[in-house]
PDB file of N, CA and C in Angstrom:
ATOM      1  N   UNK A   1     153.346 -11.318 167.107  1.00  0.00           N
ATOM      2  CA  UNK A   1     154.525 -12.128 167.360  1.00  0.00           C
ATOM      3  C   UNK A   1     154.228 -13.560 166.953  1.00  0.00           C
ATOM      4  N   UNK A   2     155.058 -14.444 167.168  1.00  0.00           N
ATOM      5  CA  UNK A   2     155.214 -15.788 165.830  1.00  0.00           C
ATOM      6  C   UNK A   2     156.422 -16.671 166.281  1.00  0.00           C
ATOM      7  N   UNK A   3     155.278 -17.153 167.490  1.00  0.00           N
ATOM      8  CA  UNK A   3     156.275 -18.572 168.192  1.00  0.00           C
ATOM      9  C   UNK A   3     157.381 -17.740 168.972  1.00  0.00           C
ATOM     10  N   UNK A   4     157.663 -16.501 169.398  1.00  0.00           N
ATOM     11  CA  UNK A   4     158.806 -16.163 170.269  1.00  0.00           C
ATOM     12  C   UNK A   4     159.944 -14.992 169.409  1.00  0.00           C
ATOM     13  N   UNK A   5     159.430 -15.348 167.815  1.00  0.00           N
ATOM     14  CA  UNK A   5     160.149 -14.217 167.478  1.00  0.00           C
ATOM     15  C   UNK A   5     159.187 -13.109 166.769  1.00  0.00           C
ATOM     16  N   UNK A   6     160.068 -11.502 166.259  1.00  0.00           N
ATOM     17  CA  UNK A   6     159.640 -10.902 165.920  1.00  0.00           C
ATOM     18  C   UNK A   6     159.052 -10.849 164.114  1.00  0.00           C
ATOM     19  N   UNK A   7     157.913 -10.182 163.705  1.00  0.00           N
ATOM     20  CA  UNK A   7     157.738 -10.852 162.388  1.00  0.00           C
ATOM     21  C   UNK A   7     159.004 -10.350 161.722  1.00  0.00           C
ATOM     22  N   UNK A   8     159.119 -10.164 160.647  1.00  0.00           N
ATOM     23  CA  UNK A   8     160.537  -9.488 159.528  1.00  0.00           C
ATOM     24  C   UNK A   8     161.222 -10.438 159.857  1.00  0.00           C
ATOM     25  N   UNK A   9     161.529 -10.931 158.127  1.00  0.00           N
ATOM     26  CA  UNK A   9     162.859 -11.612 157.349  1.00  0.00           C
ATOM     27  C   UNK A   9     163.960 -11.102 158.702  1.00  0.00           C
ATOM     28  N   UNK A  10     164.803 -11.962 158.948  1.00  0.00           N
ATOM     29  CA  UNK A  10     166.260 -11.455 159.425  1.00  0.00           C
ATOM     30  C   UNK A  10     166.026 -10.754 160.492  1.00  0.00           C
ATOM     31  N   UNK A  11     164.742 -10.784 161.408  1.00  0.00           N
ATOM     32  CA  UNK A  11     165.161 -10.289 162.573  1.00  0.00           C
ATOM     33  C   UNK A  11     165.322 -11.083 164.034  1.00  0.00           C
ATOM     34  N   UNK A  12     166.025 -10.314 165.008  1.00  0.00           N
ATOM     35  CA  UNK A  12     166.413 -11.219 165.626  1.00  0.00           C
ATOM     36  C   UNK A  12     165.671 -12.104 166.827  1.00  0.00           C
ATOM     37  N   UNK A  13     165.329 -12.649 167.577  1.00  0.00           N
ATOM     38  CA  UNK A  13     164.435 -13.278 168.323  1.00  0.00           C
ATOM     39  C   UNK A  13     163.889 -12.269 169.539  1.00  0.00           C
ATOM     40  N   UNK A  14     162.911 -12.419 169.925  1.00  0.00           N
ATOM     41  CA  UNK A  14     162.005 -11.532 171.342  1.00  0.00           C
ATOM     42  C   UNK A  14     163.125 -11.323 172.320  1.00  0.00           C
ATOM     43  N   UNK A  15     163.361 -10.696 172.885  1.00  0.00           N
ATOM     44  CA  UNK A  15     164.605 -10.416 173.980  1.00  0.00           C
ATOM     45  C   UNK A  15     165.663 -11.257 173.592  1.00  0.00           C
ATOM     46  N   UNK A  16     166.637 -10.605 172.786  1.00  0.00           N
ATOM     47  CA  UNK A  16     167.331 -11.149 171.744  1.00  0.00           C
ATOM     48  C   UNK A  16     168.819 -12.020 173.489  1.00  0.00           C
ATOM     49  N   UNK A  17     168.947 -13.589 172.969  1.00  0.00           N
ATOM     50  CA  UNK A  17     170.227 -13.434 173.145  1.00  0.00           C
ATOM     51  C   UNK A  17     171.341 -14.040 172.444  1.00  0.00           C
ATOM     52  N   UNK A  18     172.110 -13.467 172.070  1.00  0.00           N
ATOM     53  CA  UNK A  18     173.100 -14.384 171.085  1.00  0.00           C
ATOM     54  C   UNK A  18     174.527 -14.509 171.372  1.00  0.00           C
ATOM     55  N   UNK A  19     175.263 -14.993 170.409  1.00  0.00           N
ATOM     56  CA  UNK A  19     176.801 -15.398 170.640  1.00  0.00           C
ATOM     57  C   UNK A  19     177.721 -13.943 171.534  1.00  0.00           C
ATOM     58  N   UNK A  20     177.279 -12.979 170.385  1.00  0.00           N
ATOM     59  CA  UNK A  20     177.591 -11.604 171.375  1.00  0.00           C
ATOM     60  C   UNK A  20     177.657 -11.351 173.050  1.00  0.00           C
ATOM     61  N   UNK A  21     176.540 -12.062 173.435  1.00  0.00           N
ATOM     62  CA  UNK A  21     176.258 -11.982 175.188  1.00  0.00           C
ATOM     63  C   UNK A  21     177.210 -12.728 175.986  1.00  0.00           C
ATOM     64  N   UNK A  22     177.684 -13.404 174.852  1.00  0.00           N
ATOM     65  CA  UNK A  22     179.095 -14.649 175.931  1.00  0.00           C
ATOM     66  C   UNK A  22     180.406 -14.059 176.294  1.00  0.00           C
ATOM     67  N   UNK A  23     180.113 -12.969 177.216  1.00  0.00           N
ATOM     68  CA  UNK A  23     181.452 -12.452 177.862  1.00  0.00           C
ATOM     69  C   UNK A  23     181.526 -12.222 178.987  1.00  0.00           C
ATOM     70  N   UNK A  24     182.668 -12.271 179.594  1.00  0.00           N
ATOM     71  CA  UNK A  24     183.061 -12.091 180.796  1.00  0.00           C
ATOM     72  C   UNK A  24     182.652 -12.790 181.922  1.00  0.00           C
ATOM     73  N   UNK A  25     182.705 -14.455 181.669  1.00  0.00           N
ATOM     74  CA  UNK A  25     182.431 -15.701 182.013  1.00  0.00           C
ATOM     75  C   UNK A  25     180.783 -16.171 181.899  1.00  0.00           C
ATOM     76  N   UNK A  26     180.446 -15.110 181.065  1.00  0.00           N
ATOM     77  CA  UNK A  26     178.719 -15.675 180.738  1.00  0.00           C
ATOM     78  C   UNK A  26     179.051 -16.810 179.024  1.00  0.00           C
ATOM     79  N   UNK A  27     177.924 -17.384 179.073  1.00  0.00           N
ATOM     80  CA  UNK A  27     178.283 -18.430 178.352  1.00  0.00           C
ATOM     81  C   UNK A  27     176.966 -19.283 177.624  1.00  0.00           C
ATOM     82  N   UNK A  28     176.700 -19.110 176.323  1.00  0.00           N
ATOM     83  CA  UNK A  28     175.365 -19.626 176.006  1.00  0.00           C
ATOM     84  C   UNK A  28     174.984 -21.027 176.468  1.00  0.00           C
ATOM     85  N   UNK A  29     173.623 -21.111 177.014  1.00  0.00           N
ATOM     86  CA  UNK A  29     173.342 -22.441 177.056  1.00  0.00           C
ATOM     87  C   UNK A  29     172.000 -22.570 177.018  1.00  0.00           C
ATOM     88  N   UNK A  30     171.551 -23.794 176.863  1.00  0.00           N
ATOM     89  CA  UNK A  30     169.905 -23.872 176.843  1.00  0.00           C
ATOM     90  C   UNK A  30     170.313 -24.710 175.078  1.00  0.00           C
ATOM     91  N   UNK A  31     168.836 -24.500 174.503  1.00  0.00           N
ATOM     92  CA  UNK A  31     169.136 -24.695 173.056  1.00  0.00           C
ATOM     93  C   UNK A  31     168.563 -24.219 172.572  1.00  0.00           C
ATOM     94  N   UNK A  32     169.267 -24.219 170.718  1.00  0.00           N
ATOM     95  CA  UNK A  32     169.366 -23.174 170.131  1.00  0.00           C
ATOM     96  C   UNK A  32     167.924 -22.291 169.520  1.00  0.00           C
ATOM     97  N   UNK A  33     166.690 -23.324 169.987  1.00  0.00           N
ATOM     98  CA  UNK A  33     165.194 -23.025 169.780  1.00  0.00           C
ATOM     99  C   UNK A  33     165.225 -21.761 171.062  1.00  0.00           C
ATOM    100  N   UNK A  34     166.048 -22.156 171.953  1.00  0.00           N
ATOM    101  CA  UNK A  34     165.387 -21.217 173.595  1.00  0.00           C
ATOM    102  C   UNK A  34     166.671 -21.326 174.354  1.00  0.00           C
ATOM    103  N   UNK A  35     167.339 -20.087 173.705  1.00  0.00           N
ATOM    104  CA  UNK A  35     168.899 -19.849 174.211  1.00  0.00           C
ATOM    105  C   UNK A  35     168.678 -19.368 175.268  1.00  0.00           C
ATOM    106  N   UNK A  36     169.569 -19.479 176.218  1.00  0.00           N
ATOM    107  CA  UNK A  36     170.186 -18.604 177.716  1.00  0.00           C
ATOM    108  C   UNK A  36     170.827 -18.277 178.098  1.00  0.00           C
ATOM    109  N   UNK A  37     171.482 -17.487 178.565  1.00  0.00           N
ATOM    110  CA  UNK A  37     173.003 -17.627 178.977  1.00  0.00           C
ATOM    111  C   UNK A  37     173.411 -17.868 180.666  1.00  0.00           C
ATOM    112  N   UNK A  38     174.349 -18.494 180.566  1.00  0.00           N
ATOM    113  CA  UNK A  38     175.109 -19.310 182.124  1.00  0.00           C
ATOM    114  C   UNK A  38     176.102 -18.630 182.507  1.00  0.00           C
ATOM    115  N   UNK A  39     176.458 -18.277 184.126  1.00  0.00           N
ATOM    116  CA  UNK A  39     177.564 -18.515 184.522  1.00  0.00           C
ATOM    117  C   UNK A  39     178.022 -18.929 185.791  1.00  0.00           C
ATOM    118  N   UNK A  40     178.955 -19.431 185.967  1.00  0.00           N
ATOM    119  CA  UNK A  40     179.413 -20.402 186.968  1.00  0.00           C
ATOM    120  C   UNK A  40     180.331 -19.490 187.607  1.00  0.00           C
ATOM    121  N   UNK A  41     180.088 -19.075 188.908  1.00  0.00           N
ATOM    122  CA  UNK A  41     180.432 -18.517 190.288  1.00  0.00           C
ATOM    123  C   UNK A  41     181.516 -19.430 190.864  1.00  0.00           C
ATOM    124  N   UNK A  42     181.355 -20.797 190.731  1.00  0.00           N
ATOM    125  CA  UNK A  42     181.442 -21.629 191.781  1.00  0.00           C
ATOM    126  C   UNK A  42     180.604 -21.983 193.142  1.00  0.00           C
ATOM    127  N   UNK A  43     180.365 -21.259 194.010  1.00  0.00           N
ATOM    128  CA  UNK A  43     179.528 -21.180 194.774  1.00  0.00           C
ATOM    129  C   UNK A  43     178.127 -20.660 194.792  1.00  0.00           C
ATOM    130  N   UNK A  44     177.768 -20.105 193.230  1.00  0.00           N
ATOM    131  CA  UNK A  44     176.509 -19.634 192.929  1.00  0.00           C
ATOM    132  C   UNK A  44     176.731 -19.778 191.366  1.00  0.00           C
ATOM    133  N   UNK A  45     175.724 -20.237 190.441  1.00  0.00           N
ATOM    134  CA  UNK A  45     174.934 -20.310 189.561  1.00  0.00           C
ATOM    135  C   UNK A  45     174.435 -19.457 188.847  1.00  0.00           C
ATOM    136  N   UNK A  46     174.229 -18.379 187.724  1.00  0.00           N
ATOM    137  CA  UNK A  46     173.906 -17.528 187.219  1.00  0.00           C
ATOM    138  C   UNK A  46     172.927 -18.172 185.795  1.00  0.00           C
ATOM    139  N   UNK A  47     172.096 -17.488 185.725  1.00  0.00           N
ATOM    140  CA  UNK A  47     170.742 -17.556 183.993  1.00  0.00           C
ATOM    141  C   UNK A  47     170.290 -16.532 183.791  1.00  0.00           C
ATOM    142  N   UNK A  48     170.335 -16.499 182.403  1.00  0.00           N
ATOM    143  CA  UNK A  48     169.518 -15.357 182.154  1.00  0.00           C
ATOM    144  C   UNK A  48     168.266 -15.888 180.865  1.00  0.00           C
ATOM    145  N   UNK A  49     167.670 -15.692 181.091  1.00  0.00           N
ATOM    146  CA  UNK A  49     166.655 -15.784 179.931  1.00  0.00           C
ATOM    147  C   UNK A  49     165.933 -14.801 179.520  1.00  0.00           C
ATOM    148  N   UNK A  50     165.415 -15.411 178.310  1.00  0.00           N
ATOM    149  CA  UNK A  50     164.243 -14.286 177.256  1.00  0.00           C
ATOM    150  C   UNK A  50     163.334 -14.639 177.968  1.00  0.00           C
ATOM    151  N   UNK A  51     162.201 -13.585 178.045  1.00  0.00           N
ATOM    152  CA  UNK A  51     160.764 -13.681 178.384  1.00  0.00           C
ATOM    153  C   UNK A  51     159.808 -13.145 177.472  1.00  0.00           C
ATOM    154  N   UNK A  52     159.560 -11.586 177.562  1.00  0.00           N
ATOM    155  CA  UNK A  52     158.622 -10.822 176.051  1.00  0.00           C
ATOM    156  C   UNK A  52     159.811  -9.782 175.786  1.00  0.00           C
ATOM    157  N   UNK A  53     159.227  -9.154 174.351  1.00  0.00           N
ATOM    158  CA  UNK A  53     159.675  -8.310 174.355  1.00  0.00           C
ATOM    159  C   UNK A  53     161.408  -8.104 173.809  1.00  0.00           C
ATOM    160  N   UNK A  54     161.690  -7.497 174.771  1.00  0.00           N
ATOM    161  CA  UNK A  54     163.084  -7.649 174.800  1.00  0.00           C
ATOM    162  C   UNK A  54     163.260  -7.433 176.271  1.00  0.00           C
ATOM    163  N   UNK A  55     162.375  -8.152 176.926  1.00  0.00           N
ATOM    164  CA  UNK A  55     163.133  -8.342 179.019  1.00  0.00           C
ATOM    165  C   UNK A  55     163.633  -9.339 178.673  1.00  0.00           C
ATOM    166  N   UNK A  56     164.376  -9.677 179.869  1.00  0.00           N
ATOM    167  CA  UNK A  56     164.649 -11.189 180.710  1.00  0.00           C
ATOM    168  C   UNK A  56     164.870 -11.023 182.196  1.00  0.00           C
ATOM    169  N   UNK A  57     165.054 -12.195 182.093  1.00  0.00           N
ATOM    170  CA  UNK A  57     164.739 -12.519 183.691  1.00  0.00           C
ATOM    171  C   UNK A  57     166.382 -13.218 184.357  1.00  0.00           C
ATOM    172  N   UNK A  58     166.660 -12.872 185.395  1.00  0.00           N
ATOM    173  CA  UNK A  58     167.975 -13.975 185.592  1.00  0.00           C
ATOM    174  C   UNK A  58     167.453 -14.583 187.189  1.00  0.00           C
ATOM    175  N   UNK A  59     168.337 -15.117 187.350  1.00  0.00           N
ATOM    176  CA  UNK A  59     168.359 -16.349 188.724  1.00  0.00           C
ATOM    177  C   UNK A  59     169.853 -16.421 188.951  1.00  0.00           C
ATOM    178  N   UNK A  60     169.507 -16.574 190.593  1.00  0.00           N
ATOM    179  CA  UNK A  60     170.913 -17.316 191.304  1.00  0.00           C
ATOM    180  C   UNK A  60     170.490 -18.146 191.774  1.00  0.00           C
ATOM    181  N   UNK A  61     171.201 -19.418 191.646  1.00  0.00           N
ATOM    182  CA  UNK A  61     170.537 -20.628 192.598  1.00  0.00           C
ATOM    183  C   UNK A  61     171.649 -21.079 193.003  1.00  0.00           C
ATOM    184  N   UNK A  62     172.269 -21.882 194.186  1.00  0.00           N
ATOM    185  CA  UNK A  62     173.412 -22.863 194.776  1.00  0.00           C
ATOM    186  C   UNK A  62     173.514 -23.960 193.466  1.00  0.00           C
ATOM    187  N   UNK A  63     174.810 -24.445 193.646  1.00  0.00           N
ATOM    188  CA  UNK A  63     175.138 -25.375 192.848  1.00  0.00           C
ATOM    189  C   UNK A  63     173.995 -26.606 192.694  1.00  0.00           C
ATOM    190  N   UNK A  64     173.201 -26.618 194.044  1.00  0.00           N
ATOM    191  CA  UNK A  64     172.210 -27.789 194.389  1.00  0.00           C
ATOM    192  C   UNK A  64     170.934 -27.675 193.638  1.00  0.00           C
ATOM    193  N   UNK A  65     171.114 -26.684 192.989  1.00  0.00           N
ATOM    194  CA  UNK A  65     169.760 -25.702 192.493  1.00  0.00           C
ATOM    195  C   UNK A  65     168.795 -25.195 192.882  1.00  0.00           C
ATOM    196  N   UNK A  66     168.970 -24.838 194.283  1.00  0.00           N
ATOM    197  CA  UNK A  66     168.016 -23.875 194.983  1.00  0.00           C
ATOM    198  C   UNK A  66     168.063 -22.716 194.665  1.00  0.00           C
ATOM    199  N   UNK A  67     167.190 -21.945 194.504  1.00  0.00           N
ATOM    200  CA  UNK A  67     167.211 -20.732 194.102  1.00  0.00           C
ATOM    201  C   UNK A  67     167.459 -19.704 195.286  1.00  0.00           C
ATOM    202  N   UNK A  68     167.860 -18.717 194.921  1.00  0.00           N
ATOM    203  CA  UNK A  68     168.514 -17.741 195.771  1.00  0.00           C
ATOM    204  C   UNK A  68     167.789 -16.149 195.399  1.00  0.00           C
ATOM    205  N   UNK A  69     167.980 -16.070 194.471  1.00  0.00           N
ATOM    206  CA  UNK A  69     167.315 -15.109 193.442  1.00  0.00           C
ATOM    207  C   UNK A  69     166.592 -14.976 192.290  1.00  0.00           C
ATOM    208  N   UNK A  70     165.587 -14.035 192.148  1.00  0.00           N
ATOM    209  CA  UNK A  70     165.294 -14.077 190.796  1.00  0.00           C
ATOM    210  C   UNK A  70     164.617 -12.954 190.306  1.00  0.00           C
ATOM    211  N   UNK A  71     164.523 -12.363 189.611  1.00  0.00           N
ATOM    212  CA  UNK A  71     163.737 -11.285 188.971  1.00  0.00           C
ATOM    213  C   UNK A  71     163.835 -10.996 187.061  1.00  0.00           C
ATOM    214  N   UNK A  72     163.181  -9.687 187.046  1.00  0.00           N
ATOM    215  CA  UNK A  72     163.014  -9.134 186.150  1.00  0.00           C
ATOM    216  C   UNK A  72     164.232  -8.095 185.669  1.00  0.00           C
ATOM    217  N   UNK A  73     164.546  -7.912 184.474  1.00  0.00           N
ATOM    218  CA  UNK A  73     165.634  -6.595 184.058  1.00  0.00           C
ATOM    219  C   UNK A  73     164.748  -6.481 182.193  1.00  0.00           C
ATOM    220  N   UNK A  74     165.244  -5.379 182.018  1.00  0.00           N
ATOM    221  CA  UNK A  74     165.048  -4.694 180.772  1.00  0.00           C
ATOM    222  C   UNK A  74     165.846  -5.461 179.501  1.00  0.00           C
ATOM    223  N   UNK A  75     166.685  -5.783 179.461  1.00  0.00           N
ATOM    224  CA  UNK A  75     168.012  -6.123 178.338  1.00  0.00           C
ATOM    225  C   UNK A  75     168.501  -7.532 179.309  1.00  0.00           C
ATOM    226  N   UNK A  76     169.344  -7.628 178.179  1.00  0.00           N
ATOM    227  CA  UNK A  76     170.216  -9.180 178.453  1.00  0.00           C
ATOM    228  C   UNK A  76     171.466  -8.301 179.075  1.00  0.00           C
ATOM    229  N   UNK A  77     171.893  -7.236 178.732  1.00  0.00           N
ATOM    230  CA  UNK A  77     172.858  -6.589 179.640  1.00  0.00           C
ATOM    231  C   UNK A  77     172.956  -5.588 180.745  1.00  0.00           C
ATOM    232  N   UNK A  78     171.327  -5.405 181.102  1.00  0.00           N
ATOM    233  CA  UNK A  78     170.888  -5.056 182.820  1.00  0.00           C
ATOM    234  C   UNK A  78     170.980  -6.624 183.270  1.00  0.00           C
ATOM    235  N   UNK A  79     170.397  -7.617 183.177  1.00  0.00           N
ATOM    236  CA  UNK A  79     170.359  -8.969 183.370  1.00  0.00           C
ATOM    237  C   UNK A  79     171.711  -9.127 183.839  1.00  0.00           C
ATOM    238  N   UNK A  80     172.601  -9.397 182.941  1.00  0.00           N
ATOM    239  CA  UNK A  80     173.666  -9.891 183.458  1.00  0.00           C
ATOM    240  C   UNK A  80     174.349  -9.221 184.301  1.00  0.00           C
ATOM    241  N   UNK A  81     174.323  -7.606 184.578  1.00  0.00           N
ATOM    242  CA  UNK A  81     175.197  -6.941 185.592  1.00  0.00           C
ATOM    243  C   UNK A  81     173.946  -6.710 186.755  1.00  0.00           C
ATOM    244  N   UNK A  82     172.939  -6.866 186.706  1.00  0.00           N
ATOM    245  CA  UNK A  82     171.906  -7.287 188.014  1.00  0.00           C
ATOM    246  C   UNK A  82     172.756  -8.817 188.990  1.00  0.00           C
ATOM    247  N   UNK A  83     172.692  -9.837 187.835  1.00  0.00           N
ATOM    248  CA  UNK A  83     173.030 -10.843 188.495  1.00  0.00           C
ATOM    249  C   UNK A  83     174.638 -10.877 189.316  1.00  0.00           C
ATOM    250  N   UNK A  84     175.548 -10.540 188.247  1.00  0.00           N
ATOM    251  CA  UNK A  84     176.413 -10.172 188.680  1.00  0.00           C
ATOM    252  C   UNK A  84     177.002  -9.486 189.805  1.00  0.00           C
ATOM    253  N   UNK A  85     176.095  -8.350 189.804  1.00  0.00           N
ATOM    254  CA  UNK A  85     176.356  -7.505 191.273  1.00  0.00           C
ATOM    255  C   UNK A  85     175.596  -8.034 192.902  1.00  0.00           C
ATOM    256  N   UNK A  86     174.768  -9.070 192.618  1.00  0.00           N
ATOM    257  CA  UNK A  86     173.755  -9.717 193.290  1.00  0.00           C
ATOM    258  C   UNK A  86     174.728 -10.730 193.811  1.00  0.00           C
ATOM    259  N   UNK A  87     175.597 -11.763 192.848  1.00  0.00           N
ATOM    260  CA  UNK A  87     176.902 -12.564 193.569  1.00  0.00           C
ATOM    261  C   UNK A  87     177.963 -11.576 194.232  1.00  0.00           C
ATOM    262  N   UNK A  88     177.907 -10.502 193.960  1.00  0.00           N
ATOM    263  CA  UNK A  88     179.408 -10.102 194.170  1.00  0.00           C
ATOM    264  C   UNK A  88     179.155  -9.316 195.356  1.00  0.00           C
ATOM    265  N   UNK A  89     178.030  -8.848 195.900  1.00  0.00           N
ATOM    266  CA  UNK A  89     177.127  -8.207 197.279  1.00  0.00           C
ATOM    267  C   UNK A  89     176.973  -9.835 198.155  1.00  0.00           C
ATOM    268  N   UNK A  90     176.485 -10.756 197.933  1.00  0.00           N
ATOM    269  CA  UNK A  90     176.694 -11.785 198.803  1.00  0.00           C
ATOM    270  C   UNK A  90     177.973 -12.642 199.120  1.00  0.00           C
ATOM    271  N   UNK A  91     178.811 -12.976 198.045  1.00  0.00           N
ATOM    272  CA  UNK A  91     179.864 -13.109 198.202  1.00  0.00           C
ATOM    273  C   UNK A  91     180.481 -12.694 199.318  1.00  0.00           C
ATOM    274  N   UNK A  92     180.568 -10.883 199.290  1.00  0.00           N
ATOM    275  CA  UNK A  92     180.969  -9.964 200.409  1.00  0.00           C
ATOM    276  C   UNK A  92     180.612 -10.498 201.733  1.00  0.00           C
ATOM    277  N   UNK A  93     179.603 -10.650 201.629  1.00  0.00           N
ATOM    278  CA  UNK A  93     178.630 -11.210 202.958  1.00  0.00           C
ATOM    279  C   UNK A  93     178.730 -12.322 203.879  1.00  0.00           C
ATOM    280  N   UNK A  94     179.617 -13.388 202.929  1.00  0.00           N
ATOM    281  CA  UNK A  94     179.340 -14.545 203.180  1.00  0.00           C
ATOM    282  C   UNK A  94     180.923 -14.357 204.182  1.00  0.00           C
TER     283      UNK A  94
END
């Protein structure tokens, strides 16, 4: 591996995330060296990032940026419906 991406012309970065992942109020952010994707709860905070491979990792933190959650998932789209279901189980709660 080679700074974060995979070797081969045209391929796409280590736990790929791209314009594709921006749905359903997720939303790229970070920059464009070390993308992430965001989403805003209102009352909770959502990230997902690359780590190896093709994992990532997401987080919930309060608007204050305390963290609430965090772990490991396989894909950028276990990631985002981990996090997702993680607001929407406390939400309930609250």
């Amino acid at each position: 591996m080679n700074g974060g991406t995979e070797a081969g012309e045209g391929r796409r970065p280590v736990a790929p995330i791209g314009p594709e992942d921006a749905a359903d109020g997720w939303e790229i952010a970070g920059s464009p060296e070390s993308p992430c994707l965001a989403k805003d709860y209102g009352e909770h905070l959502a990230r997902v990032t690359a780590t190896a491979g093709t994992t990532c990792a997401w987080r919930v933190a309060r608007p204050d940026g305390t963290m609430l959650r965090e772990s490991s998932a396989r894909d950028v789209g276990e990631a985002k419906a981990l996090a997702d279901a993680w607001v929407e189980k406390h939400r309930a709660a609250d």
